[in-house]
Protein backbone atom coordinates (compact mmCIF):
# COMPACT_ATOMS: atom_id res chain seq x y z
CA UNK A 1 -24.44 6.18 -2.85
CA UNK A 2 -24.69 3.74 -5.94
CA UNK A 3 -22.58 0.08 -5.34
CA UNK A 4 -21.54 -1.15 -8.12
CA UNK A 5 -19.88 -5.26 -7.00
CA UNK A 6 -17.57 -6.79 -9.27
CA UNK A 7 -16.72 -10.86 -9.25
CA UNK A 8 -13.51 -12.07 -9.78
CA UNK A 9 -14.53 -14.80 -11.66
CA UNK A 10 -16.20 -12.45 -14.13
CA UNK A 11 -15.59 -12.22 -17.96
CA UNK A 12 -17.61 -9.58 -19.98
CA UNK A 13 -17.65 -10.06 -23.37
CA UNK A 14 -15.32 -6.45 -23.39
CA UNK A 15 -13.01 -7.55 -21.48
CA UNK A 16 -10.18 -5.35 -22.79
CA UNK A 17 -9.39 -1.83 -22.27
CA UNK A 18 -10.69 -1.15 -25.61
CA UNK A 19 -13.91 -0.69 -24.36
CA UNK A 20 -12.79 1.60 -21.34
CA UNK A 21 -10.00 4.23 -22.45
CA UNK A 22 -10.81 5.82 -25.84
CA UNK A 23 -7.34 7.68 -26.57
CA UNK A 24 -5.53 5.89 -29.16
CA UNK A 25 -2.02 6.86 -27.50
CA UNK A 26 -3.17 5.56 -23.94
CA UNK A 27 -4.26 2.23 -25.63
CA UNK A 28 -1.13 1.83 -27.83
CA UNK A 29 1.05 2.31 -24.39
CA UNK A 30 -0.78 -0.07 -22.86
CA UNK A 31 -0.24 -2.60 -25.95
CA UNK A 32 2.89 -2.22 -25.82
CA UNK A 33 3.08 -2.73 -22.28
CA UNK A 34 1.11 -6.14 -22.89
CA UNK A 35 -1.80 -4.81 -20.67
CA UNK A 36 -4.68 -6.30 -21.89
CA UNK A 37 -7.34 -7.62 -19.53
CA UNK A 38 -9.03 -5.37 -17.21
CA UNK A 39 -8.92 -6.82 -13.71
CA UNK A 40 -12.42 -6.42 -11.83
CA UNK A 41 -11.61 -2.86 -9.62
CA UNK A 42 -10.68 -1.47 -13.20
CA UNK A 43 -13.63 -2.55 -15.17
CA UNK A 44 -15.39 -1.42 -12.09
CA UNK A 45 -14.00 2.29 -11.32
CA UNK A 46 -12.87 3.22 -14.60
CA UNK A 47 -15.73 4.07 -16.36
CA UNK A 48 -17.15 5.61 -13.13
CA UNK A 49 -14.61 8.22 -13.03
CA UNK A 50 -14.74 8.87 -16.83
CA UNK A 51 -18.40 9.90 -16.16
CA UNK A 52 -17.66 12.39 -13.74
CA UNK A 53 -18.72 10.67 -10.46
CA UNK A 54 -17.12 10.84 -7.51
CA UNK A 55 -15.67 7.17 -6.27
CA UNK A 56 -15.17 4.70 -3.19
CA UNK A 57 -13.54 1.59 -4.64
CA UNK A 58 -12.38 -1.49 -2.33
CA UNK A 59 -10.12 -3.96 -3.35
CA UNK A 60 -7.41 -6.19 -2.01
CA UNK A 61 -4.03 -5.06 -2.47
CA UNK A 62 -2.88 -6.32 -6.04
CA UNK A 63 -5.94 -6.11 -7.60
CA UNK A 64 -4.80 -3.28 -10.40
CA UNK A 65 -6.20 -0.16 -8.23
CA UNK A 66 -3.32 1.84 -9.23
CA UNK A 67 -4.10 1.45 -13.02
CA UNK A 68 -8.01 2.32 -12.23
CA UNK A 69 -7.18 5.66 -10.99
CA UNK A 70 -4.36 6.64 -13.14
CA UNK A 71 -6.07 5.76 -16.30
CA UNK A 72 -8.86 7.82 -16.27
CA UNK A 73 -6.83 10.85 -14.59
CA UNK A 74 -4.60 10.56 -17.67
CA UNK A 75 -7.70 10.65 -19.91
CA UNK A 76 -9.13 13.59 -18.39
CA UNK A 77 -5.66 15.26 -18.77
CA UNK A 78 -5.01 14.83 -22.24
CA UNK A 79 -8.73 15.73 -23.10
CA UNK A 80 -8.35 19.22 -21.11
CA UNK A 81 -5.44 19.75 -23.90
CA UNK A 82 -2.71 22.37 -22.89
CA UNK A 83 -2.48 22.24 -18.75
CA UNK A 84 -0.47 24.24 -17.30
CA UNK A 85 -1.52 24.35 -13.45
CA UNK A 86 -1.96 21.03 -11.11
CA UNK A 87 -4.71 18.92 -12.64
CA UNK A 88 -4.44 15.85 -10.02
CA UNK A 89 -3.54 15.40 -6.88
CA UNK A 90 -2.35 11.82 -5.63
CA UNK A 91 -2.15 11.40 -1.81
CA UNK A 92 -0.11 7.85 -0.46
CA UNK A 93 0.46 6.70 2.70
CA UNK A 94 4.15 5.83 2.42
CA UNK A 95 6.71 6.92 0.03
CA UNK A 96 7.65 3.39 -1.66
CA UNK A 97 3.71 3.57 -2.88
CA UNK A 98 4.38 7.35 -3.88
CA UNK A 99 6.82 6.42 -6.44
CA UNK A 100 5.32 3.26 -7.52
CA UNK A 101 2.60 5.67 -8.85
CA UNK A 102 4.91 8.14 -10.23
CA UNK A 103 6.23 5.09 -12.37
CA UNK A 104 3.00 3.81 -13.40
CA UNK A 105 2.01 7.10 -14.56
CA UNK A 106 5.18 7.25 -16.32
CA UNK A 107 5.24 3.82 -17.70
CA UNK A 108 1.78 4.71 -19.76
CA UNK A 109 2.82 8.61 -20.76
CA UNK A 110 6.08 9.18 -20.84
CA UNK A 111 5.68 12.62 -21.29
CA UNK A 112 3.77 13.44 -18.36
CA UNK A 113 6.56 13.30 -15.41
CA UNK A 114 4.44 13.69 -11.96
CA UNK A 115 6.48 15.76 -8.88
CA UNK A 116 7.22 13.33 -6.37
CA UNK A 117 6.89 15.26 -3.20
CA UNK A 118 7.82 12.40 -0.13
CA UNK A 119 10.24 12.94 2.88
CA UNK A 120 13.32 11.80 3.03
CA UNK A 121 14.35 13.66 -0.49
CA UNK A 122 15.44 16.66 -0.58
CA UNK A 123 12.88 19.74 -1.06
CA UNK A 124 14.75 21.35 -3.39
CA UNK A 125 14.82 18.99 -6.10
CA UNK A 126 11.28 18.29 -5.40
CA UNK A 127 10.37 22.31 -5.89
CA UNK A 128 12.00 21.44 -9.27
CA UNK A 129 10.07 19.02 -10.03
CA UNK A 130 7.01 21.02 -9.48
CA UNK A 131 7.76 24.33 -11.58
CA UNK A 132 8.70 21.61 -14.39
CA UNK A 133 5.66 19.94 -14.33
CA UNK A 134 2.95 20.11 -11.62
CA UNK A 135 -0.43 18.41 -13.82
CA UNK A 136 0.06 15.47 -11.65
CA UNK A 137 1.49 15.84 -8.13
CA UNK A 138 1.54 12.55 -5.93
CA UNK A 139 3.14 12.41 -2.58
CA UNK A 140 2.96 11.77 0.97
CA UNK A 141 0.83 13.49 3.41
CA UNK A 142 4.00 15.32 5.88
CA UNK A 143 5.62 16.26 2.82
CA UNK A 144 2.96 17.63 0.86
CA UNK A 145 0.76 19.86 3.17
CA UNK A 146 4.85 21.12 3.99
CA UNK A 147 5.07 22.42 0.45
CA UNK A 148 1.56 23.79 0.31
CA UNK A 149 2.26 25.62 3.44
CA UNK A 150 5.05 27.14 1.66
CA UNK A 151 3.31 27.88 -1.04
CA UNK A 152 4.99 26.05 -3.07
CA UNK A 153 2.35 23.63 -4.28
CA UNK A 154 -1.13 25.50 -5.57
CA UNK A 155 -3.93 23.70 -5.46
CA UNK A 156 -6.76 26.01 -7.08
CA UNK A 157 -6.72 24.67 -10.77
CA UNK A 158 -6.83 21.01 -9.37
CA UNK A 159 -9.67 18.92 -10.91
CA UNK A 160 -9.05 15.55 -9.31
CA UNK A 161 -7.75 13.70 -6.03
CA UNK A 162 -7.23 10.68 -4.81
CA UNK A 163 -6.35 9.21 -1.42
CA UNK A 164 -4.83 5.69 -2.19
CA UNK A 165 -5.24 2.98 0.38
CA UNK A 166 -7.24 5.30 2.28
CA UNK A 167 -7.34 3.07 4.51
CA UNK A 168 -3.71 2.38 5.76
CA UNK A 169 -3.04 6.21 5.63
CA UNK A 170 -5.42 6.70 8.45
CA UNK A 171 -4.43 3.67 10.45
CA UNK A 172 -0.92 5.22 10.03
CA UNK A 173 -2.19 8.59 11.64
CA UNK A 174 -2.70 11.15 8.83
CA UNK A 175 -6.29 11.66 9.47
CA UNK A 176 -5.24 15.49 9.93
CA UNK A 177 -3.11 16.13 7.68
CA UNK A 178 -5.05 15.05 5.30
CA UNK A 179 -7.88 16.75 6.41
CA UNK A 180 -5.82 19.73 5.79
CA UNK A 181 -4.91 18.77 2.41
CA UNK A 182 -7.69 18.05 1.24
CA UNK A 183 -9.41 20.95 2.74
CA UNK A 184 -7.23 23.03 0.24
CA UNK A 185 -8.89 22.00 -2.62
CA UNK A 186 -11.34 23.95 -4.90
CA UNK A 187 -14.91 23.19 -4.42
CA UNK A 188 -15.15 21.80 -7.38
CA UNK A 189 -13.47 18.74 -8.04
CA UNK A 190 -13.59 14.70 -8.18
CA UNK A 191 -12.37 12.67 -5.38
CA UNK A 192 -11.75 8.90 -5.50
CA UNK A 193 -10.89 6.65 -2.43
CA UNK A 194 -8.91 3.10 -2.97
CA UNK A 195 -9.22 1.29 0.14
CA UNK A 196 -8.32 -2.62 1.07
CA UNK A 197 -11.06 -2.09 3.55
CA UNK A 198 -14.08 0.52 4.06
CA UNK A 199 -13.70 1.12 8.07
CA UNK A 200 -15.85 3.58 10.14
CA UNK A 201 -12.83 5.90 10.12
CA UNK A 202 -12.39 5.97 5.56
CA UNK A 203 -16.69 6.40 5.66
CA UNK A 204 -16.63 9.76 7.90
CA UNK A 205 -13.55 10.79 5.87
CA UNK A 206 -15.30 9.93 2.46
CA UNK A 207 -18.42 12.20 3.71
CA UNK A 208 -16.51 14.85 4.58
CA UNK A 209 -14.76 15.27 1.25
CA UNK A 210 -16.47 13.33 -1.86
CA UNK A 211 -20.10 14.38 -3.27
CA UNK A 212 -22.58 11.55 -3.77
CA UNK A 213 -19.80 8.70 -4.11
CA UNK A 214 -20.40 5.63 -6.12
CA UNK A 215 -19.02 2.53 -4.43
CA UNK A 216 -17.11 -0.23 -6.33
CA UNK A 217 -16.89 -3.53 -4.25
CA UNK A 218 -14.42 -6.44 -5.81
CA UNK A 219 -15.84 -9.40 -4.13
CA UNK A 220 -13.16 -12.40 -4.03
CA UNK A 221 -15.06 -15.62 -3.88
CA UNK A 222 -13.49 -18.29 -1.54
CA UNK A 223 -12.02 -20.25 -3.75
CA UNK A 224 -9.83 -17.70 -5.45
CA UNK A 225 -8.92 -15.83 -2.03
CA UNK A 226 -5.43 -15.67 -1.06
CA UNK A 227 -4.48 -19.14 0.21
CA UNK A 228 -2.52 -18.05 3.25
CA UNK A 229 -1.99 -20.05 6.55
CA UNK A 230 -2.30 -18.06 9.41
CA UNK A 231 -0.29 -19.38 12.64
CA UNK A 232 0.07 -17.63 15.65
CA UNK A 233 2.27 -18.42 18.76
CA UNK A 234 2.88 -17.42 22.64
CA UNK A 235 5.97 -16.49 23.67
CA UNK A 236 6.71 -15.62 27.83
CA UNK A 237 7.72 -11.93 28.46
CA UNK A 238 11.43 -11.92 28.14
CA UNK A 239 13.51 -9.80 25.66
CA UNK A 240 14.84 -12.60 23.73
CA UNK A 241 12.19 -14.42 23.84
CA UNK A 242 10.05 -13.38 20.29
CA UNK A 243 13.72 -13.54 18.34
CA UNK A 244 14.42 -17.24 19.64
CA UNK A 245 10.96 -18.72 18.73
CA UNK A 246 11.07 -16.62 15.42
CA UNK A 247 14.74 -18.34 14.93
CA UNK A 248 13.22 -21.35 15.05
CA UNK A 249 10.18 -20.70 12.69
CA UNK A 250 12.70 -19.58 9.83
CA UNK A 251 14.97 -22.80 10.09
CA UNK A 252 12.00 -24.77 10.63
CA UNK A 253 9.90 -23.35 7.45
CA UNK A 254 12.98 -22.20 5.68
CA UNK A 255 10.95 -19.26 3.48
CA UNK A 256 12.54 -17.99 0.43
CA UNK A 257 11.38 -14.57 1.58
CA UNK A 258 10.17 -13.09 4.82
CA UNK A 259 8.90 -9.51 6.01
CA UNK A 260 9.36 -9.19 9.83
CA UNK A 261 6.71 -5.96 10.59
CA UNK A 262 7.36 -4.32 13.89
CA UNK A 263 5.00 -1.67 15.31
CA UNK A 264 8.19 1.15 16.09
CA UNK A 265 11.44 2.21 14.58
CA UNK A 266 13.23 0.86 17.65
CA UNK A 267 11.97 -2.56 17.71
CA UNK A 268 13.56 -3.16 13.31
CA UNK A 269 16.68 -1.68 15.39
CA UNK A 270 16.59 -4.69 18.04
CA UNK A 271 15.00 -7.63 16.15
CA UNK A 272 17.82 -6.99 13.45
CA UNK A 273 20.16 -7.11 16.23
CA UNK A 274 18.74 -9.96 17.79
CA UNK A 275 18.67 -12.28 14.53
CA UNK A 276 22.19 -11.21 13.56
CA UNK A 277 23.43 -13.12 17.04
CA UNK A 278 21.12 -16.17 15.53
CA UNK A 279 22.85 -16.21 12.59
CA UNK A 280 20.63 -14.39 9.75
CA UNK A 281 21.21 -11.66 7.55
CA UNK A 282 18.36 -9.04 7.54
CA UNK A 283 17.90 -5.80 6.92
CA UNK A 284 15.55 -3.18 8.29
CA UNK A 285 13.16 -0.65 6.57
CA UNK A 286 12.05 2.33 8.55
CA UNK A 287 11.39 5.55 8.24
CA UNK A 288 14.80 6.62 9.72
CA UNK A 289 16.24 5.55 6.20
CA UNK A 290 16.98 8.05 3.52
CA UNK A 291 15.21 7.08 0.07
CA UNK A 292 17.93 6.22 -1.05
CA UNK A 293 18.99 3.73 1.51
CA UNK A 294 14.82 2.54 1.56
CA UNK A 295 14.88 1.84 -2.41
CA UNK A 296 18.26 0.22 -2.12
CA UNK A 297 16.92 -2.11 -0.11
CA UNK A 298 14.03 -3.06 -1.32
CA UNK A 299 15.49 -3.26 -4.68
CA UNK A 300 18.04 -6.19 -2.98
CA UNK A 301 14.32 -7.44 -1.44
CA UNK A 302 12.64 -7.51 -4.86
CA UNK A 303 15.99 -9.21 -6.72
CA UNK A 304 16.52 -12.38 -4.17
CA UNK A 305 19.36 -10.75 -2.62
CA UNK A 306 18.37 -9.82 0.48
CA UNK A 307 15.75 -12.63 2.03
CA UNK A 308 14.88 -11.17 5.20
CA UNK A 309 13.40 -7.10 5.96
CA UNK A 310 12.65 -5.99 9.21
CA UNK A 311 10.28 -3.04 8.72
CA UNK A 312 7.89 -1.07 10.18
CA UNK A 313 4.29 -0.52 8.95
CA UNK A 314 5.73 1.92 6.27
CA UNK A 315 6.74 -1.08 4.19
CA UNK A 316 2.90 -2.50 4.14
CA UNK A 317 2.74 -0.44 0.82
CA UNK A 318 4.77 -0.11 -1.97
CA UNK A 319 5.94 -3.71 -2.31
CA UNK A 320 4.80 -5.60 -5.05
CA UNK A 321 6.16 -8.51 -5.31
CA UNK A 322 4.42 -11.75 -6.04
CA UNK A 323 6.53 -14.34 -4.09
CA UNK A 324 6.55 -13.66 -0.43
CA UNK A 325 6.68 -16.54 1.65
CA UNK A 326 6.61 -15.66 5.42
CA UNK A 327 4.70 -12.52 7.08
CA UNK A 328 5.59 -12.16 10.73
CA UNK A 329 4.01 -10.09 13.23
CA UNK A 330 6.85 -9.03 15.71
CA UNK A 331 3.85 -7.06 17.53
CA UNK A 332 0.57 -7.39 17.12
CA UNK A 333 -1.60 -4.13 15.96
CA UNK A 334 -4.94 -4.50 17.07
CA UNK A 335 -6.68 -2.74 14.24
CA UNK A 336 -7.44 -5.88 11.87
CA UNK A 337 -6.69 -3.63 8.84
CA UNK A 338 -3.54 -3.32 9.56
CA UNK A 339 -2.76 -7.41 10.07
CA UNK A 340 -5.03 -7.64 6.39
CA UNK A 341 -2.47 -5.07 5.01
CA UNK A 342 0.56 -6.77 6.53
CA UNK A 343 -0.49 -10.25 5.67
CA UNK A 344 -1.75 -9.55 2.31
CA UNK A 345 1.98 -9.33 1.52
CA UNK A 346 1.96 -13.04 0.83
CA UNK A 347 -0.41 -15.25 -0.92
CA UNK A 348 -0.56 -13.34 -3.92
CA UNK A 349 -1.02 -14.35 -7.47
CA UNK A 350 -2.30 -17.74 -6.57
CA UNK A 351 0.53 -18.67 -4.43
CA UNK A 352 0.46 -20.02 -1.13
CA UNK A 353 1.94 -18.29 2.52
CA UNK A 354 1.97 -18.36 5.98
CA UNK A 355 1.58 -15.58 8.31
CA UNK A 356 2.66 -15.84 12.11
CA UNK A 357 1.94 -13.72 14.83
CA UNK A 358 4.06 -13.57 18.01
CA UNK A 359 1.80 -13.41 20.82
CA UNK A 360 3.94 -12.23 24.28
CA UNK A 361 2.22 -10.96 27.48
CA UNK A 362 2.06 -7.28 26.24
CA UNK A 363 0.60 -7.85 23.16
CA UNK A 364 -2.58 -9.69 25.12
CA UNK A 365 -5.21 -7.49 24.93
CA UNK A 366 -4.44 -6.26 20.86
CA UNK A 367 -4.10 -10.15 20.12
CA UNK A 368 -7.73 -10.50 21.80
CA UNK A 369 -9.36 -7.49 20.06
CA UNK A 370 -7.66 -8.65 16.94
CA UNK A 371 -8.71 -11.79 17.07
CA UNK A 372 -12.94 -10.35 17.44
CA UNK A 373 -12.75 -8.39 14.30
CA UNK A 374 -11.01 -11.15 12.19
CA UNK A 375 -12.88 -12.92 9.68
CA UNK A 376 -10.14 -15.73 9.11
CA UNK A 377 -9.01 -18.07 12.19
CA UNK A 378 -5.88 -18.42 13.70
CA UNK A 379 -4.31 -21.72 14.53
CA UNK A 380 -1.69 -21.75 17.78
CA UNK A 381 1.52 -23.71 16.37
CA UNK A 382 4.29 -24.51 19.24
CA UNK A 383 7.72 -23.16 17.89
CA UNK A 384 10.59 -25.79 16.83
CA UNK A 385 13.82 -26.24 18.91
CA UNK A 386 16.71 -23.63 18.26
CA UNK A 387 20.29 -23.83 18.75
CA UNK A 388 21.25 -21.33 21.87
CA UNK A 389 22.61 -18.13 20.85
CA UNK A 390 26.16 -18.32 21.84
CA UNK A 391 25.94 -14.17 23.24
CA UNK A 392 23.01 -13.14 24.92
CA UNK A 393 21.39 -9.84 23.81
């Protein structure tokens, strides 16, 4: 395996994409789209895939991975000239991240429309979508190995894949399906992982199911790492008791924005509950929403309107947005990946945050294991006097 690091802090002399995609059309898109500069995980991976390699690239959510993938697949397509069958597969862990892609890919050739294949849409339209155009299919992994099982989706002619935030997909518990994906694929074909972070769990994967992978590192040097502040506070074991201390944190720090992550669909459900009696006005994301009711909301997220989501680990991908003041973890997930993924939702684009874990009895031993594999300290804050809630829940 060949690493290949790239600084932040760098600036080649061709630092434009000029020097990386060669089709006139691609680069006049991406002109008009006032996408100029390369960030480092693009400079990096592009040109790898171009030449043919297979890829592991790690960087930090909101570096430009999405770009650095669909680029080059793009490329490749409209060199191979008249495609008829699936050229690329695209594999996401949640569906907000699914269509994200689609849009990107859409954004820079309108005329290539990938299938969208995520739950909570309806198959049919999504079957559609495929026998209109399948060159570029990118989905979800329950949703896709449905439709290959149905035969619906036919993988021979496929030339590339990629598993984005390879990372997060298996933390969310994919690892088979998409072994079973992938394990669909022809023999020959180039696979690309984009990963936050390279764990035990994405290696075994990657040598399973990519040939001879070059590795693309974006280092972050300290002083352009995220400037977050991460808190952390003990609550005693009753119900209420997580919702009245995180009460307090919210009038106390009084965030623009705030993601609430909770580790199960129930516990959005309650916590919603539970700050509705204190007087706030959230909303929860899970995957009990349809899509339709999951992009409403997080369109209201993105605008201002809505200040407050309650979501599930589902919502650790897909949202891009810059401004994010407060990350909260309800419960605590003891796989650090998962707190870098939750808590990289703030401190983005040179902005400050805080992230605060609730620490109760039952979330002792994850806090402790957590707290091992960490590279970044947590500070224990006491939490600021509430008003009592006038009904108990």
């Amino acid at each position: 395996m060949t690493d290949v690091k790239t600084d932040t802090q760098e600036q080649p002399q061709q630092a434009c994409f000029s020097s990386l995609v060669k089709q006139p059309a691609i680069r006049a898109r991406l002109d008009e789209l006032k996408i100029v500069t390369p960030t480092p995980v693009q400079r990096g991976a592009i040109p790898v895939v171009l030449d043919g390699h297979d890829l592991i690239a790690q960087a930090q959510t909101g570096s430009g991975k999405t770009l650095a993938f669909v680029l080059p697949i793009l490329s490749k397509l409209l060199d191979a000239g008249n495609v008829r069958g699936t050229f690329a597969l695209i594999v996401c862990p949640t569906r907000e991240l699914a269509v994200q892609v689609k849009n990107v890919v859409m954004s820079v050739t309108p005329d290539v429309v990938p299938a969208c294949i995520i739950g909570g849409a309806k198959q049919s339209g999504q079957v559609r979508e495929l026998r209109a155009d399948p060159r570029i299919i990118v989905g979800t992994p329950g949703r896709l190995l449905d439709l290959i099982q149905q035969r619906e989706i036919d993988l021979r002619s496929c030339k590339m894949f990629v598993l984005d935030e390879a990372d997060e997909m298996l933390s969310m518990g994919f690892v088979e399906e998409v072994r079973s994906i992938l394990s669909k694929l022809p023999r020959e074909r180039q696979g690309l992982f984009f990963s936050a972070t390279i764990t035990p769990r994405v290696g075994s994967l990657a040598s399973s199911f990519l040939r001879d992978p070059q590795r693309v590192e974006c280092e972050v040097k300290p002083e352009t790492a995220p400037q977050i502040e991460h808190l952390f506070h003990r609550v005693d074991g009753s119900l209420i008791s997580k919702a009245t201390a995180l009460a307090g944190f919210l009038r106390d720090i009084k965030p623009r924005s705030t993601i609430v992550f909770c580790n199960t669909k129930s516990d959005t459900e309650l916590v919603e509950i539970m700050l509705r009696k204190r007087g706030f006005e959230p909303e929860r994301l899970n995957s009990d929403l349809t899509q339709k009711e999951r992009e409403q909301t997080m369109n209201r997220f993105r605008s201002g309107d809505l200040k407050l989501l309650i979501a599930t680990d589902v919502a650790a991908r897909g949202i891009d947005i810059q401004d994010i003041d407060l990350v909260v973890n309800y419960a605590i997930h003891e796989q650090a990946e998962t707190y870098v993924h939750r808590t990289g939702r703030t401190g983005r684009a040179g902005r400050s945050g805080t992230a605060l874990s609730l620490v109760g009895p039952q979330d002792f031993f994850a806090f402790n294991t957590l707290q091992k594999s960490l590279s970044v300290s947590l500070k224990e804050v006491q939490a600021p006097a509430v008003v009592p809630v006038a009904a108990s829940v």
